[in-house]
C-alpha atoms as a PDB file:
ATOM      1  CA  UNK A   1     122.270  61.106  33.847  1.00  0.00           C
ATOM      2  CA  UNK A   2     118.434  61.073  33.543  1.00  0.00           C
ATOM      3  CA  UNK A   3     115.817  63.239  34.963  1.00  0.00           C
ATOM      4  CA  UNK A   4     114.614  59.514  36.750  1.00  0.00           C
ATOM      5  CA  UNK A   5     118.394  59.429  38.552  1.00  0.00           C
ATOM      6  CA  UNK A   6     118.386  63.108  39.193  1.00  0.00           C
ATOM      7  CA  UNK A   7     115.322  63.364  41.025  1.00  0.00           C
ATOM      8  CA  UNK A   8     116.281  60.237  43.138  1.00  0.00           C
ATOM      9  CA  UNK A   9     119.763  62.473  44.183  1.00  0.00           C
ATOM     10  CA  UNK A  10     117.661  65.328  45.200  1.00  0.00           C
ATOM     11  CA  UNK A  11     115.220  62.880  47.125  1.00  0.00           C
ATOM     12  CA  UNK A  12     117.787  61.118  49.073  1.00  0.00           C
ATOM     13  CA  UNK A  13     119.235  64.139  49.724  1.00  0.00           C
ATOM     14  CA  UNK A  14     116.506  65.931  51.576  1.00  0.00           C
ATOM     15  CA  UNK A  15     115.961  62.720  53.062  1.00  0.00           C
ATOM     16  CA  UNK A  16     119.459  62.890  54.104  1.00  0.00           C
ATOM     17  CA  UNK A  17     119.149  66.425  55.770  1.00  0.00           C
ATOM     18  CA  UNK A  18     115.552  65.211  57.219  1.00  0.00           C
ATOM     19  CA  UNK A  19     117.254  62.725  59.375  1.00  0.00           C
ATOM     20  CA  UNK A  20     120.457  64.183  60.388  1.00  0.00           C
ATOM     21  CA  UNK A  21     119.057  67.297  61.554  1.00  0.00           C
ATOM     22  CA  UNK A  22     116.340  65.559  63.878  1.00  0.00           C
ATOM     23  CA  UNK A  23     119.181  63.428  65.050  1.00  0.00           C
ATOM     24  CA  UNK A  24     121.143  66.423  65.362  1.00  0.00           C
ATOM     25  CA  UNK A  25     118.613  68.451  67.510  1.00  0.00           C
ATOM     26  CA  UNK A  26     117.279  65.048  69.197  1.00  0.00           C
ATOM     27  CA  UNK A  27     114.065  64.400  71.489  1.00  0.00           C
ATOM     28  CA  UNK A  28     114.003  68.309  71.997  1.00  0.00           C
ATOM     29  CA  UNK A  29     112.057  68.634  68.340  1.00  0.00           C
ATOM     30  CA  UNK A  30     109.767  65.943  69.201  1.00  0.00           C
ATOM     31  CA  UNK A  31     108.468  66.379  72.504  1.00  0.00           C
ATOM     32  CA  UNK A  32     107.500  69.591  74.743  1.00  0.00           C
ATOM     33  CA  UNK A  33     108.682  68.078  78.015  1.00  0.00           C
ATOM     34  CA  UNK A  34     112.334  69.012  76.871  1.00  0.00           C
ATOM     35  CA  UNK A  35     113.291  72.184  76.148  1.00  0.00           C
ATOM     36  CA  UNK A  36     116.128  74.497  74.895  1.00  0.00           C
ATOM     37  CA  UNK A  37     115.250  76.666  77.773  1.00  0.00           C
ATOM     38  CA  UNK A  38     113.846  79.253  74.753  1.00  0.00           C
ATOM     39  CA  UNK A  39     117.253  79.483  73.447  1.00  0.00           C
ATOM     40  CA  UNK A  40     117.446  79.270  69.497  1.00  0.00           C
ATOM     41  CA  UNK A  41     119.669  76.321  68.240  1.00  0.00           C
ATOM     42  CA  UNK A  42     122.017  77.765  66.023  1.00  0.00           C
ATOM     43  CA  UNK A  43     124.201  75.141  65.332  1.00  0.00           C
ATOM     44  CA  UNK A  44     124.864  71.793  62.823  1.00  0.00           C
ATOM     45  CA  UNK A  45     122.056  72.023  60.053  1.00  0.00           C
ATOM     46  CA  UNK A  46     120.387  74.882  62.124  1.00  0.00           C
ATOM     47  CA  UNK A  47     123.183  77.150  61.421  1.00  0.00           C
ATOM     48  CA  UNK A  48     122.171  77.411  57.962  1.00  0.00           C
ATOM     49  CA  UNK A  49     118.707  77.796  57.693  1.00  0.00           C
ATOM     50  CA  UNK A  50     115.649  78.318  60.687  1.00  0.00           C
ATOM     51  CA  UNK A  51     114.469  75.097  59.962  1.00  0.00           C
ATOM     52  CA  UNK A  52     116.509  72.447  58.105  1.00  0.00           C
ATOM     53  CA  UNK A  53     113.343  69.960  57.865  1.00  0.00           C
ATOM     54  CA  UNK A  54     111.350  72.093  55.712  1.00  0.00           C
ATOM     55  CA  UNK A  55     114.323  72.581  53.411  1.00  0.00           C
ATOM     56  CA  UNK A  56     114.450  68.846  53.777  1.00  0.00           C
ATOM     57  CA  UNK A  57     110.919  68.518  52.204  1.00  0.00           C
ATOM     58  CA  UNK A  58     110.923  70.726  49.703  1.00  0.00           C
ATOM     59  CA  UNK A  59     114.126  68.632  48.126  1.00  0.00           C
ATOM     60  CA  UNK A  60     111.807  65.410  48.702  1.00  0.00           C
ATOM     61  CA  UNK A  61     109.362  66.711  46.519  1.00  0.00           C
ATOM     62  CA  UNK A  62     111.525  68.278  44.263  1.00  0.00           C
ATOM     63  CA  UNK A  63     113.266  65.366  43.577  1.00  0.00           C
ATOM     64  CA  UNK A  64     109.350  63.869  42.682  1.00  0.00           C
ATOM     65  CA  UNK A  65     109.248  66.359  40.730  1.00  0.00           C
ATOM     66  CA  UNK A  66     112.028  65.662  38.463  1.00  0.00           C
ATOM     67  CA  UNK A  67     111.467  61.957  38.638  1.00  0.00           C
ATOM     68  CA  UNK A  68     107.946  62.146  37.391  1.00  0.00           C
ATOM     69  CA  UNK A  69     109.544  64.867  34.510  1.00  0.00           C
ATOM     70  CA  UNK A  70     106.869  67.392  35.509  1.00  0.00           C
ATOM     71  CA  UNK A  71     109.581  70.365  34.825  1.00  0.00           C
ATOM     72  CA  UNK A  72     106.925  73.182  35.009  1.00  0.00           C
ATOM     73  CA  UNK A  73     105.734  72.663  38.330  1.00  0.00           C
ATOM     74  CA  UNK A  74     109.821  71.929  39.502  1.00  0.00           C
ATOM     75  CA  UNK A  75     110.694  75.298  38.282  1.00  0.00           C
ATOM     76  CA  UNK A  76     107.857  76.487  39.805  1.00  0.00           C
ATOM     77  CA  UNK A  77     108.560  75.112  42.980  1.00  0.00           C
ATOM     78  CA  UNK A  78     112.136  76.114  43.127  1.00  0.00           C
ATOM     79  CA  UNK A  79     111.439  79.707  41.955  1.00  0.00           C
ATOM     80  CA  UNK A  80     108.939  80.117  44.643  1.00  0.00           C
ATOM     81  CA  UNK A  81     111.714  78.364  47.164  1.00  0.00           C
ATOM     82  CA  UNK A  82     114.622  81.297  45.732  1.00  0.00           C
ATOM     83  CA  UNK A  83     112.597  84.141  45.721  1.00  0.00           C
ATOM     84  CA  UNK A  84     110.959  83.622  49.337  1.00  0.00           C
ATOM     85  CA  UNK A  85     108.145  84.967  51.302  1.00  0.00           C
ATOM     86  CA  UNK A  86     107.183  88.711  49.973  1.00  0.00           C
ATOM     87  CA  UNK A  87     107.797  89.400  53.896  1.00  0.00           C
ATOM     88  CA  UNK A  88     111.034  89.476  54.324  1.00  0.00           C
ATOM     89  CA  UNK A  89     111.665  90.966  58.218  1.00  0.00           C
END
């Protein structure tokens, strides 16, 4: 498997976990006249991470990343992604 079909995985897949967790949470992300009533969701994609669309992203470019074979900025990108926010609370 090439770096080319590699990167397209990792694409699709935060694509993937883009659109299933806005259908999951529904018009609720997308509008302010809905509302959880302040509750946090914690469930589907939300019961793994805060916010399942930035993870979502990150794979998008990732997968950019790999497909374009710019491996130094990846690794960057995915250290930076492991190791987190210096703030940790």
């Amino acid at each position: 498997m090439g770096g080319d079909t590699i990167g397209r995985l990792i694409g699709r897949l935060g694509e993937a976990l883009r659109l299933y967790s806005v259908a999951f949470i529904g018009t609720v992300s997308r509008t302010r006249s809905e509302s959880t009533g302040g509750k946090v969701v914690t469930t589907g994609p939300y019961a793994l991470v805060r916010n399942p669309l930035y993870i979502g992203n990150f794979l998008i470019v990732l997968g950019v990343l790999v497909f374009a074979a710019v491996a130094w900025f990846a690794v960057i990108a995915l250290a930076s992604l492991l190791l987190g926010p210096a703030d940790r609370r």
